[in-house]
C-alpha atoms as a PDB file:
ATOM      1  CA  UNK A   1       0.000   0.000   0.000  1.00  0.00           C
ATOM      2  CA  UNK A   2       1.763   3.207  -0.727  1.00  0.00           C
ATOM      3  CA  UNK A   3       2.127   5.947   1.730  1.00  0.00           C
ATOM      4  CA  UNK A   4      -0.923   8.537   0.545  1.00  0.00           C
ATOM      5  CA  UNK A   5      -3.495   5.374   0.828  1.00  0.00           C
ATOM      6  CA  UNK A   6      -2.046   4.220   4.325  1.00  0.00           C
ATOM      7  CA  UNK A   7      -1.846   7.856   5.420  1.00  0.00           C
ATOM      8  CA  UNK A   8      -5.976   9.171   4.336  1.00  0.00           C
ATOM      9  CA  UNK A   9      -5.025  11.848   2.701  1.00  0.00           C
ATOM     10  CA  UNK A  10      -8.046  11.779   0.466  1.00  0.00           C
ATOM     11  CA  UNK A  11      -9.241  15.418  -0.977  1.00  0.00           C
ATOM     12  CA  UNK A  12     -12.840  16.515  -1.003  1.00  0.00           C
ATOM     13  CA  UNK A  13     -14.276  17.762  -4.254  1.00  0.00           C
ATOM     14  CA  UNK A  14     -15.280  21.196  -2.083  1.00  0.00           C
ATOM     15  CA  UNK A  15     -11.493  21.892  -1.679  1.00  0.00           C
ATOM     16  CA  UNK A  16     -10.677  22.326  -4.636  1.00  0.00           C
ATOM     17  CA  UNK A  17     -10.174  26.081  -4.331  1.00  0.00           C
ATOM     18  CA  UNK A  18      -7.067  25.011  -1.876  1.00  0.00           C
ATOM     19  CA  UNK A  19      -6.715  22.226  -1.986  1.00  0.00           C
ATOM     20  CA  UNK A  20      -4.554  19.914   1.150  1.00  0.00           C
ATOM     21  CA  UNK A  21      -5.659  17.248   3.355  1.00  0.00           C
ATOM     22  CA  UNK A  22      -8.938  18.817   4.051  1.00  0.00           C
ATOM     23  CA  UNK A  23     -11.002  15.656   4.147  1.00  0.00           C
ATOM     24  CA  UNK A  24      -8.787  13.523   6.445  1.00  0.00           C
ATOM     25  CA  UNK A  25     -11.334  11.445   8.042  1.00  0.00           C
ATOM     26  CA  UNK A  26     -10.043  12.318  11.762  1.00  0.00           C
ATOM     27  CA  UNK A  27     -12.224  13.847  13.593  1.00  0.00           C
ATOM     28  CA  UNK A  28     -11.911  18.113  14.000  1.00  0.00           C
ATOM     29  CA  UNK A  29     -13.841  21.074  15.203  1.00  0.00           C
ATOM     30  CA  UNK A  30     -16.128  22.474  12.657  1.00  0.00           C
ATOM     31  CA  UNK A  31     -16.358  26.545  13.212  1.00  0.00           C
ATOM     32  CA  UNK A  32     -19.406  28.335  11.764  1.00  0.00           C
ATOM     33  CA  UNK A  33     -18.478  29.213   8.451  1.00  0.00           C
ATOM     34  CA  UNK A  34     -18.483  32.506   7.266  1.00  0.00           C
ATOM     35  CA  UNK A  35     -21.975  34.208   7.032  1.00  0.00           C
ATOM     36  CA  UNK A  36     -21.228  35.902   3.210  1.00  0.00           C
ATOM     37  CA  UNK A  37     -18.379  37.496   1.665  1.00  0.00           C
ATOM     38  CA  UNK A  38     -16.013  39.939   3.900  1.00  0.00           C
ATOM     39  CA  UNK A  39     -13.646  43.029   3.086  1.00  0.00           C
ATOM     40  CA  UNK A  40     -10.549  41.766   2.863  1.00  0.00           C
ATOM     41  CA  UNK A  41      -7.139  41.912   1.090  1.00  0.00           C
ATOM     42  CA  UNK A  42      -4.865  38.735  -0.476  1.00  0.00           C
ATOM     43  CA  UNK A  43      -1.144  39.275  -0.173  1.00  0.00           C
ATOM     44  CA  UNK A  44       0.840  39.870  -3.519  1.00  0.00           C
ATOM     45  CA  UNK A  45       3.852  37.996  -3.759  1.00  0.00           C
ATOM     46  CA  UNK A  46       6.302  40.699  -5.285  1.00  0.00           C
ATOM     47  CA  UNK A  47       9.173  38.165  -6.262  1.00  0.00           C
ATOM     48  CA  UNK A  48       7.314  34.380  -8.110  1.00  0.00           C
ATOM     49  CA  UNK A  49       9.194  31.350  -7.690  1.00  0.00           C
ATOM     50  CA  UNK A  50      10.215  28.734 -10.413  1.00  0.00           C
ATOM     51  CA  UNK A  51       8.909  25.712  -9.257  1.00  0.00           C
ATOM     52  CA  UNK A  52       9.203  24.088 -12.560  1.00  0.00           C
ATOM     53  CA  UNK A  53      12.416  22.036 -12.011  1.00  0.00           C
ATOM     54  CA  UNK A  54      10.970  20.530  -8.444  1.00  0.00           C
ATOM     55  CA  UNK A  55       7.464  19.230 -10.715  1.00  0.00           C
ATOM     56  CA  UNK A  56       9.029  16.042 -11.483  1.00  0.00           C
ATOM     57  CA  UNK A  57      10.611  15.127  -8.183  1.00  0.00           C
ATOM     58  CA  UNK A  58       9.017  17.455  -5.454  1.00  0.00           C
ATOM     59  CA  UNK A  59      10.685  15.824  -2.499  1.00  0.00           C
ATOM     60  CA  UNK A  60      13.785  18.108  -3.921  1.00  0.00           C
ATOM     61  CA  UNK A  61      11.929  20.702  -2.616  1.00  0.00           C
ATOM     62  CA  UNK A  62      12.494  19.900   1.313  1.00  0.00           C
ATOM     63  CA  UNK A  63      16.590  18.974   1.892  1.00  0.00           C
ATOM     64  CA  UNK A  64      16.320  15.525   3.713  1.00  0.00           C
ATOM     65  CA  UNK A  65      17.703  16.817   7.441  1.00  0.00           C
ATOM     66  CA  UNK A  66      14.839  19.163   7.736  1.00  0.00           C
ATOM     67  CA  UNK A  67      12.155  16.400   8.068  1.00  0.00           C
ATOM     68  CA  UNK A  68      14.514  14.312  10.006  1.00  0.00           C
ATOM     69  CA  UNK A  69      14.679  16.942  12.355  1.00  0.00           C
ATOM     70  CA  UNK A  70      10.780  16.817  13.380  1.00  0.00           C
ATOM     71  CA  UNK A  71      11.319  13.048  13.802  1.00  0.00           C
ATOM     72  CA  UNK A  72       9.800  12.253   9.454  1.00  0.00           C
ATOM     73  CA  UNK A  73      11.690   9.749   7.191  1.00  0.00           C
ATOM     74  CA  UNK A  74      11.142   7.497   4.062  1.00  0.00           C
ATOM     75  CA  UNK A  75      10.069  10.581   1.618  1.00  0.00           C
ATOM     76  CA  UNK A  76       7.895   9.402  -0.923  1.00  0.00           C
ATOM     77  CA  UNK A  77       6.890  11.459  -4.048  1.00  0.00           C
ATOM     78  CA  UNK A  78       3.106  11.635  -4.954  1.00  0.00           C
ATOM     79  CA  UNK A  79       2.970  12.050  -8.538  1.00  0.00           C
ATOM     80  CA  UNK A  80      -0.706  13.395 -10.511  1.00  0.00           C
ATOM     81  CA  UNK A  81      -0.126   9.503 -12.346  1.00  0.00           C
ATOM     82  CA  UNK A  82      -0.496   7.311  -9.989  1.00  0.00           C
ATOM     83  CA  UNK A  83      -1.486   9.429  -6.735  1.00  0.00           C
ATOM     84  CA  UNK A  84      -5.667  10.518  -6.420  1.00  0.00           C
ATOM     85  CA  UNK A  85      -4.570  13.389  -4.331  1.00  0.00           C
ATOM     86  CA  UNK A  86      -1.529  14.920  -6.302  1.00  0.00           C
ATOM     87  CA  UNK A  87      -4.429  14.504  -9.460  1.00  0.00           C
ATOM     88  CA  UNK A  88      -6.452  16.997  -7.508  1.00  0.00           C
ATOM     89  CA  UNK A  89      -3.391  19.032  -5.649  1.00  0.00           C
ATOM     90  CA  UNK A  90      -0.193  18.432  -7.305  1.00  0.00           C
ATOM     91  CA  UNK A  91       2.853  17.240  -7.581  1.00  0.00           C
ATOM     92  CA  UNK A  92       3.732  16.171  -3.822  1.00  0.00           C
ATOM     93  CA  UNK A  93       5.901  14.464  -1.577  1.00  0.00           C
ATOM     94  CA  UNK A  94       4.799  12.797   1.823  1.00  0.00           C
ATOM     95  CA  UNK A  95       6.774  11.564   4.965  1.00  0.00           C
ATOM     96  CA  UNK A  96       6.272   9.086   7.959  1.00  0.00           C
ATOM     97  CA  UNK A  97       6.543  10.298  11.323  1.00  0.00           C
ATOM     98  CA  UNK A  98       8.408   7.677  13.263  1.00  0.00           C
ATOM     99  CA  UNK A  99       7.404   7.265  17.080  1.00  0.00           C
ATOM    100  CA  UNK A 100       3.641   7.496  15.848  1.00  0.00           C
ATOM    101  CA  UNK A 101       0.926   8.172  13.076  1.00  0.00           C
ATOM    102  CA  UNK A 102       1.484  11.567  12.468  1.00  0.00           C
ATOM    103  CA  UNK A 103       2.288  12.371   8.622  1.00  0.00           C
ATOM    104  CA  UNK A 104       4.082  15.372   6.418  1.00  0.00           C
ATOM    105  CA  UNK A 105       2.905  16.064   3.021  1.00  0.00           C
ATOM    106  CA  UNK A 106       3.915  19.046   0.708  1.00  0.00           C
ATOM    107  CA  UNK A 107       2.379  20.045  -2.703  1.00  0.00           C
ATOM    108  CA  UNK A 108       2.715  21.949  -5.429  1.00  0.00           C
ATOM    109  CA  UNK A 109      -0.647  23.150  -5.677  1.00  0.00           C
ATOM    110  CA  UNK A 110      -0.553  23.532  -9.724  1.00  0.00           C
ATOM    111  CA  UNK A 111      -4.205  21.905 -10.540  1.00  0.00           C
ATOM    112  CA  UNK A 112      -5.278  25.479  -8.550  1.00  0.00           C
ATOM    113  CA  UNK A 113      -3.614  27.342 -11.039  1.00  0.00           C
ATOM    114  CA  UNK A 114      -5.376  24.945 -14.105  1.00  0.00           C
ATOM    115  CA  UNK A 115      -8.678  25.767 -12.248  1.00  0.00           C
ATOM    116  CA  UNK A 116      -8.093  29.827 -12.486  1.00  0.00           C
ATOM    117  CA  UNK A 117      -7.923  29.130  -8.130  1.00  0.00           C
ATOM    118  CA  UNK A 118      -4.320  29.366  -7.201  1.00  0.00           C
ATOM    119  CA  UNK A 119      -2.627  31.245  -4.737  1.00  0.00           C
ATOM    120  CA  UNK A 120      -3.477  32.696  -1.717  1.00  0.00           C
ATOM    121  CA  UNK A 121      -6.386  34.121  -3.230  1.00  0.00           C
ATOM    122  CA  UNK A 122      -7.936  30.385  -3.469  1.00  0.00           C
ATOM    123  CA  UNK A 123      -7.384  29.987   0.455  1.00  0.00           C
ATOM    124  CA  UNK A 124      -8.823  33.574   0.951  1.00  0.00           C
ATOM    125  CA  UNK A 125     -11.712  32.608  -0.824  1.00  0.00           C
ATOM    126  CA  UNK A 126     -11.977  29.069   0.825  1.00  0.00           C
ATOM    127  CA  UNK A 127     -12.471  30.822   3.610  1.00  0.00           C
ATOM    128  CA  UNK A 128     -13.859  34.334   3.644  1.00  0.00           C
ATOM    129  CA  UNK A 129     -16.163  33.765   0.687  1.00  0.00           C
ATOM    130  CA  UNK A 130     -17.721  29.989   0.751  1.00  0.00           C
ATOM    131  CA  UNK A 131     -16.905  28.503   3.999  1.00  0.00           C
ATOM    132  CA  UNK A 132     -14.668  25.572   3.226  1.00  0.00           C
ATOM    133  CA  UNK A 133     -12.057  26.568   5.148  1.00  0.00           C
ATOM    134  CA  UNK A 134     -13.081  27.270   8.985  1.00  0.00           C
ATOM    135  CA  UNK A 135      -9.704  29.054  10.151  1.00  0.00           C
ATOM    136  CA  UNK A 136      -7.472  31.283   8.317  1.00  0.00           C
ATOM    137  CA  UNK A 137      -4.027  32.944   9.907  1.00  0.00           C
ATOM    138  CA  UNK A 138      -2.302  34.941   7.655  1.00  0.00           C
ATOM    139  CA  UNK A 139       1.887  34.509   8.441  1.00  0.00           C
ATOM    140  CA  UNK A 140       4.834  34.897   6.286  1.00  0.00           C
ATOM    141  CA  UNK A 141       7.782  32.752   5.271  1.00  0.00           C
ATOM    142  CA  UNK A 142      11.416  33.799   4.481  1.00  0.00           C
ATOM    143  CA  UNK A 143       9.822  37.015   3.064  1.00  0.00           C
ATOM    144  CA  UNK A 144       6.783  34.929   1.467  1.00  0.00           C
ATOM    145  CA  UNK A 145       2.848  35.725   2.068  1.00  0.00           C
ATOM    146  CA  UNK A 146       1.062  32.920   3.672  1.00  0.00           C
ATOM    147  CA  UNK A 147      -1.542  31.349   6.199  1.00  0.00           C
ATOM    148  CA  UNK A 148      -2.464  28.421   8.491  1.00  0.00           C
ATOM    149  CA  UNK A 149      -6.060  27.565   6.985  1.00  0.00           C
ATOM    150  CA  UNK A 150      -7.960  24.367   6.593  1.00  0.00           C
ATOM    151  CA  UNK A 151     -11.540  22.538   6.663  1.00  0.00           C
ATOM    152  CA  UNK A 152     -11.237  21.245   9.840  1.00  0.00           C
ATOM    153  CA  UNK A 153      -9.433  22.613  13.024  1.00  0.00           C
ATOM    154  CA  UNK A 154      -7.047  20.030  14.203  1.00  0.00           C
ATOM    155  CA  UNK A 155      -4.911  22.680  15.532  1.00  0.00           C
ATOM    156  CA  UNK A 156      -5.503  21.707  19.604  1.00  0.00           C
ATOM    157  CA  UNK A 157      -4.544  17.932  18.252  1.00  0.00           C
ATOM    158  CA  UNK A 158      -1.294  19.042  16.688  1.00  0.00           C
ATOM    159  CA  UNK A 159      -2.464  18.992  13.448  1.00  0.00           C
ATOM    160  CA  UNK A 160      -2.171  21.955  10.706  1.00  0.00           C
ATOM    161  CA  UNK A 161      -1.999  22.540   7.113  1.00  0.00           C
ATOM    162  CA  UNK A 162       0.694  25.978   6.016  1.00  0.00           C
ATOM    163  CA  UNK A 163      -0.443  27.809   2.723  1.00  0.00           C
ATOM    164  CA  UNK A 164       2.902  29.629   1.466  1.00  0.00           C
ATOM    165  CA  UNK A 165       2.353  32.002  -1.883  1.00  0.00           C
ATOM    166  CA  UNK A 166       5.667  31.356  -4.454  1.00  0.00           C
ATOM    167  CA  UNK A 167       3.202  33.620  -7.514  1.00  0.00           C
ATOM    168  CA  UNK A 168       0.382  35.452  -7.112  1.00  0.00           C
ATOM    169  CA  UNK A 169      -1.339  32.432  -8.651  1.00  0.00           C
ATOM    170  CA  UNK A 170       0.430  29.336  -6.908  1.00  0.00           C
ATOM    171  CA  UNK A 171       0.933  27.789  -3.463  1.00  0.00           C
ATOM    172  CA  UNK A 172       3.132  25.202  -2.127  1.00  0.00           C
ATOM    173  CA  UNK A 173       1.091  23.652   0.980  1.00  0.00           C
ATOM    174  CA  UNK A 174       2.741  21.912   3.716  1.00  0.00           C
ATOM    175  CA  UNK A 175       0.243  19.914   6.025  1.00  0.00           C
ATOM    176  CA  UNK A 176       1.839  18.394   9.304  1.00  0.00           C
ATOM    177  CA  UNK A 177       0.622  16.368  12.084  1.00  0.00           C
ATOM    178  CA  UNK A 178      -1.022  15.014  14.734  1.00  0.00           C
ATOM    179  CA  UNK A 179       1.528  15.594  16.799  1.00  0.00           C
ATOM    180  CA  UNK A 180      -0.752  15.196  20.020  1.00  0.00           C
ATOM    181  CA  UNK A 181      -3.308  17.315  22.280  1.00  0.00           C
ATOM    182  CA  UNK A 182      -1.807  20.450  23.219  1.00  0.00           C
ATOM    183  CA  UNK A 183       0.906  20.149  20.435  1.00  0.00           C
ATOM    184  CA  UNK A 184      -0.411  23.156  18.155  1.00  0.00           C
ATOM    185  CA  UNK A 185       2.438  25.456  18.819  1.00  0.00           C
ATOM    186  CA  UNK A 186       4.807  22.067  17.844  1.00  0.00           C
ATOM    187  CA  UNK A 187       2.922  21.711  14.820  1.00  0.00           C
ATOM    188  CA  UNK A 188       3.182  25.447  13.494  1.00  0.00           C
ATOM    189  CA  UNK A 189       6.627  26.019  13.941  1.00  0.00           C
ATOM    190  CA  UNK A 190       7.158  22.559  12.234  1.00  0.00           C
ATOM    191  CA  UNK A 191       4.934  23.277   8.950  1.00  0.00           C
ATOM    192  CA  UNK A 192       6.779  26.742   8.855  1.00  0.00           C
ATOM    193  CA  UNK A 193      10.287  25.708   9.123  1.00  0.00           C
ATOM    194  CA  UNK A 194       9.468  22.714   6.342  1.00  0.00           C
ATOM    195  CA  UNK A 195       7.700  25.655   4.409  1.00  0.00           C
ATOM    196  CA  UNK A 196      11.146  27.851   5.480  1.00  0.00           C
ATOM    197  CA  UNK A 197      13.333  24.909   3.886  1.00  0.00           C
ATOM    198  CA  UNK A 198      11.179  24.565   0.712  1.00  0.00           C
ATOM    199  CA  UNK A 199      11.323  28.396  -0.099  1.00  0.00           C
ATOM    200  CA  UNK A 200      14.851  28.801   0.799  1.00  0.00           C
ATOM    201  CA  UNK A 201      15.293  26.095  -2.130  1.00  0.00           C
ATOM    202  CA  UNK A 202      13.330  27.495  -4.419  1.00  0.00           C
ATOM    203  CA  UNK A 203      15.379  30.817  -4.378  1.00  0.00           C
ATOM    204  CA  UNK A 204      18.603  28.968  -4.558  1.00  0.00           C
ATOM    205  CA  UNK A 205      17.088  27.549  -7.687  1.00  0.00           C
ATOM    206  CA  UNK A 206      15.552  31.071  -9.264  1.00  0.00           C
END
């Protein structure tokens, strides 16, 4: 069984917009959506990143120590040909946490961009606009936009998904977790320094 079946990352058709691990079938707190669209302002990302050369082997994207570091090993890529959620996301790359169940997946959310809803401006809109996504906390990464958003909040079980914005009209997502109740500190600061390490590549690369 490869490592995006045994880890449930399946992707509802309603995330689309941003799409991550949204439908893992944990159990999360649902927050009342939105009641209708809200002022408010996406981000520009003044300097795009080339992602191009990380398409075919995305693990690239995340130097090997950094994941070892939060305790993840055995990288496996999740390509759009033989993986259900890369078809939907991306190209991807997913880890094994290795003193429990917790997983690490990053994607390059290009299908967004095919759809006309990349970038942050997807995960704005997942959020402010329909609903789909029931927390949204806007951050920044080595100089990049981004936000903590997702359909379910997980956060209080260690569990988080990290939008960063390489274009105006692409995101690399890092999801990360469950590290544990009372862990959602431990899971931030580990989805931003994997988000860190995959940005910091992609300017060495530009």
């Amino acid at each position: 069984m490869s490592f995006s079946r045994a880890a449930g990352l399946a992707v509802a058709v309603a995330c689309v917009a941003a799409v991550s691990s949204c439908a893992d079938t944990e159990s999360g707190t649902a927050l009342p959506a939105p009641t209708g669209p809200q002022n408010y302002a996406v981000p520009d990302v003044s300097t795009p990143l080339d992602v191009s050369s990380y398409l075919e082997d995305p693990c690239l994207l995340v130097p090997g120590g950094e994941p070892g570091k939060l305790g993840f090993s055995r990288p496996e890529p999740r390509l759009p040909e033989d993986d259900e959620v890369a078809r939907l996301a991306g190209p991807g790359c997913g880890w094994m946490e290795s003193d429990n169940a917790g997983t690490l997946s990053v994607n390059i959310q290009t299908e967004n961009v095919k759809r006309g809803t990349g970038g942050l401006a997807g995960v704005y809109q997942s959020h402010f606009v329909t609903g789909q996504y029931v927390y949204l906390d806007p951050t920044d990464v080595e100089g990049y936009p981004a936000a903590f958003a997702d359909g379910l909040d997980m956060r209080e079980r260690g569990k988080t998904t990290l939008y960063i914005g390489v274009a105006d009209d692409l995101t690399i997502s890092v999801s990360i977790g469950p590290f544990g109740r009372g862990k959602q500190k431990q899971a931030e600061d580990g989805a931003a320094s994997i988000a860190a390490a995959a940005v910091r590549t992609l300017k060495g690369g530009s």
